[in-house]
Protein backbone atom coordinates (compact mmCIF):
# COMPACT_ATOMS: atom_id res chain seq x y z
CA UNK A 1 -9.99 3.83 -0.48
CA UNK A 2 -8.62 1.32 -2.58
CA UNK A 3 -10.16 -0.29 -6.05
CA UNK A 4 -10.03 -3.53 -7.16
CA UNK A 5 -10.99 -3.62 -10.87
CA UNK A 6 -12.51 -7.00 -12.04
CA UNK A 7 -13.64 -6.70 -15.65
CA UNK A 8 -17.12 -8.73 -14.48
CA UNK A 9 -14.42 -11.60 -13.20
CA UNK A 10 -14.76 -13.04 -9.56
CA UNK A 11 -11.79 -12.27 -7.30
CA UNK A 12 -9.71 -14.38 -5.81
CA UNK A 13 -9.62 -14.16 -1.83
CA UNK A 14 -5.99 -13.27 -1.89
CA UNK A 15 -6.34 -10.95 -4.06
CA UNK A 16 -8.93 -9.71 -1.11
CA UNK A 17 -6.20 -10.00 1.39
CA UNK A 18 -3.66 -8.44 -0.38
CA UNK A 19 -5.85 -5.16 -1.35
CA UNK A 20 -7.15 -5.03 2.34
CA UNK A 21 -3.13 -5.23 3.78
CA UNK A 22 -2.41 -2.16 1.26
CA UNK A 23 -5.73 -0.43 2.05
CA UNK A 24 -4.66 -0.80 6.01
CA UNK A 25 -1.21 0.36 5.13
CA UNK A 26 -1.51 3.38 3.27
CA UNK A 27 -4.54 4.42 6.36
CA UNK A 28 -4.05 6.22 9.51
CA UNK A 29 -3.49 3.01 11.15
CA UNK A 30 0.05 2.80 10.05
CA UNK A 31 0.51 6.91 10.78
CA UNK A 32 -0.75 5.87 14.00
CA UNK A 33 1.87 3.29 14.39
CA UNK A 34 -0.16 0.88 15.07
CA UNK A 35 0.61 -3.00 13.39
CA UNK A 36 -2.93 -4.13 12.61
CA UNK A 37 -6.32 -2.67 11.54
CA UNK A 38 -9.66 -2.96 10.20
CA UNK A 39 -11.20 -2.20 6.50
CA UNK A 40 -14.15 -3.38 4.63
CA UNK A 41 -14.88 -4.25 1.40
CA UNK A 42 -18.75 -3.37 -1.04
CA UNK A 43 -18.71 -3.22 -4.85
CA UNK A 44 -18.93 -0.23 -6.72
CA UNK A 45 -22.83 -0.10 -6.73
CA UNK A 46 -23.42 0.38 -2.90
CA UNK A 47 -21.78 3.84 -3.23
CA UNK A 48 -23.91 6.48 -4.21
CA UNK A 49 -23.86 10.36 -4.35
CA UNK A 50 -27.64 10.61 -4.49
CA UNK A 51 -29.70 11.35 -1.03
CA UNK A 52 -32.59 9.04 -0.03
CA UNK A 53 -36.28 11.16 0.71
CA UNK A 54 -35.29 12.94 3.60
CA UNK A 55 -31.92 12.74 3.61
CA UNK A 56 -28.70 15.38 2.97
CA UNK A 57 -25.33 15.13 1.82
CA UNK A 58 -22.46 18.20 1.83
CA UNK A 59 -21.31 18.34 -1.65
CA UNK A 60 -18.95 15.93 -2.09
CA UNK A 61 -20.20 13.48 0.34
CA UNK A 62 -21.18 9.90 -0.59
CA UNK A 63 -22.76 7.13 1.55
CA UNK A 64 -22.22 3.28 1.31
CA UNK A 65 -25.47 1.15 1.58
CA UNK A 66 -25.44 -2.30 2.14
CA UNK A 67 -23.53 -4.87 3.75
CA UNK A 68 -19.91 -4.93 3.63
CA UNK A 69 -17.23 -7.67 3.88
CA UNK A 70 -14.71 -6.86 7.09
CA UNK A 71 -11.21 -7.90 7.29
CA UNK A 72 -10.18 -7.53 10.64
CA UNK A 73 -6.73 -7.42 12.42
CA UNK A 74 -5.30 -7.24 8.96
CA UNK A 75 -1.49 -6.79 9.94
CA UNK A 76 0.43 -3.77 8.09
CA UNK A 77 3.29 -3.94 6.16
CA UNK A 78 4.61 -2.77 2.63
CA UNK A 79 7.39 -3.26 0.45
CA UNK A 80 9.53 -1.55 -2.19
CA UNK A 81 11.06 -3.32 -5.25
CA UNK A 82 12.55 -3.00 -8.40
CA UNK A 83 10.37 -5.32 -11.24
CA UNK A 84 12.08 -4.88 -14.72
CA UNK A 85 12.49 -1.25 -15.73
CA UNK A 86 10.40 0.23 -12.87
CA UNK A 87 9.72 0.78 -9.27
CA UNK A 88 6.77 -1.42 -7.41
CA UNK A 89 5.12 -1.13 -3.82
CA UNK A 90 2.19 -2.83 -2.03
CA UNK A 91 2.18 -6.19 -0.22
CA UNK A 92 4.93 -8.27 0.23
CA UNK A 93 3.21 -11.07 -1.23
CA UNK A 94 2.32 -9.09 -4.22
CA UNK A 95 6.15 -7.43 -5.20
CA UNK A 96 8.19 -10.55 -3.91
CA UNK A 97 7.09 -12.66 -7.35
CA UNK A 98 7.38 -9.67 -9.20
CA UNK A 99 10.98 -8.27 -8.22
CA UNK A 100 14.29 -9.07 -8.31
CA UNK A 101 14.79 -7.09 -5.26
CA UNK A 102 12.91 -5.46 -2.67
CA UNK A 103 12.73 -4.02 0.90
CA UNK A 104 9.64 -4.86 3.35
CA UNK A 105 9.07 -1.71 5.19
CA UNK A 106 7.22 -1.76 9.04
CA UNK A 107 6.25 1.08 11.22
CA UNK A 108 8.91 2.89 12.96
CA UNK A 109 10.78 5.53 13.78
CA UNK A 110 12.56 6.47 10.56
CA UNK A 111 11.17 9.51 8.70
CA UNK A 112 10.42 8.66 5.49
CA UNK A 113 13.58 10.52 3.47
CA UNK A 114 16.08 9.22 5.83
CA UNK A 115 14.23 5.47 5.24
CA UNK A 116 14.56 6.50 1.16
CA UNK A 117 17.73 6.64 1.27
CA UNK A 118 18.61 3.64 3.00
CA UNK A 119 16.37 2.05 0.66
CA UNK A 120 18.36 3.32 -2.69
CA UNK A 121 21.38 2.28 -0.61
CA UNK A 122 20.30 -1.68 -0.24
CA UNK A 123 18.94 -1.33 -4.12
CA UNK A 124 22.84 0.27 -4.85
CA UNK A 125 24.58 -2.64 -3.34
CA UNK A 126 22.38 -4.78 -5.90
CA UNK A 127 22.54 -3.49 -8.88
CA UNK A 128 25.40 -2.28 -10.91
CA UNK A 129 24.42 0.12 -13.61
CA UNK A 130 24.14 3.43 -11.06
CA UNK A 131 22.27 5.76 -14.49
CA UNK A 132 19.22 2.90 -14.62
CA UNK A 133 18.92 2.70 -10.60
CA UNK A 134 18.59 6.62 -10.22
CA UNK A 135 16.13 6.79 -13.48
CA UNK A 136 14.06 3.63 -11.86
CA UNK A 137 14.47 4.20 -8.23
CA UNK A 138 15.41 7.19 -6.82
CA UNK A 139 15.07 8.62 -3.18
CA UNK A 140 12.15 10.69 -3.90
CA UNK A 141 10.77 7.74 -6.28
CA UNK A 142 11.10 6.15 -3.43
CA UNK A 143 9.18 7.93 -0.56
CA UNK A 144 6.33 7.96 -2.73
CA UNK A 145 5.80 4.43 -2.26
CA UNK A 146 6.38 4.76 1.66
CA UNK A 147 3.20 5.05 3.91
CA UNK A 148 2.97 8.12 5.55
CA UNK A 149 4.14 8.45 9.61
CA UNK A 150 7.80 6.53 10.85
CA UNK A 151 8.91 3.56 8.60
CA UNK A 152 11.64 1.26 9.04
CA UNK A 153 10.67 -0.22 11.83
CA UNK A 154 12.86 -3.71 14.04
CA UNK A 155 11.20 -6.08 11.56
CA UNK A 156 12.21 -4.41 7.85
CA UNK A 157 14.50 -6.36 5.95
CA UNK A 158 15.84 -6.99 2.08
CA UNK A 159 15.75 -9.67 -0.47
């Protein structure tokens, strides 16, 4: 589950896209190593811990009423990037404007400390000052921005 927050404001489709593409990627789709899933998206108020007449819910159990906007076939796909002092992940189209460099990250075969690495490697060859990179970007910095299941798939690259 992902949250979009809006301060009453209306959101912009992209922004739609974008959320759903991180919502997919961060999901059992990607652990699944599959390239493309489905989500959905309600506001706040269709979730609800409190049962209808009639109805039960385990504790901690919610239910979603009403109708819900799909995305479907939303393609997966992350990236990693380095934006000022510290280290961002989500969409591609949501770090590229924001960093000065960045890796976009695919399902594959990688595990996700051997992908780290070669992720801190590409960010080495980039930036001089060694002390800032480990402080902003270090390996395990690193895999906690990586979906879970293989990474580093054919189609990753750098910028």
């Amino acid at each position: 589950m992902t949250v979009i927050k809006t301060e009453g404001k209306d959101v912009p489709y992209t922004t739609m896209e974008e959320e759903a593409r991180f919502a997919v990627s961060y999901s059992s789709v990607w652990k699944a190593g599959l390239f493309e899933g489905d989500c959905y998206l309600i506001k706040a108020d269709q979730v609800t811990k409190t049962p209808e007449s009639g109805e039960f819910f385990k504790k901690g159990a919610f239910v979603i009423r009403g109708e819900r906007r799909y995305f479907r076939n939303v393609p997966v796909g992350v990236a990693v990037g380095i934006a000022g002092e510290m280290l961002i992940g989500g969409p591609s189209s949501a770090v590229a404007p924001e960093a000065k460099s960045a890796v976009e990250i695919e399902p594959g075969e990688y595990n996700s400390d051997d992908l780290a690495k070669r992720i801190y490697r590409i960010f080495a060859g980039k930036e001089d000052d060694r002390r800032f990179l480990k402080s902003v970007a270090s390996t395990e910095q690193i895999v906690r921005f990586l979906p879970p299941g293989g990474v580093g798939g054919e189609g990753s690259s750098a910028w």
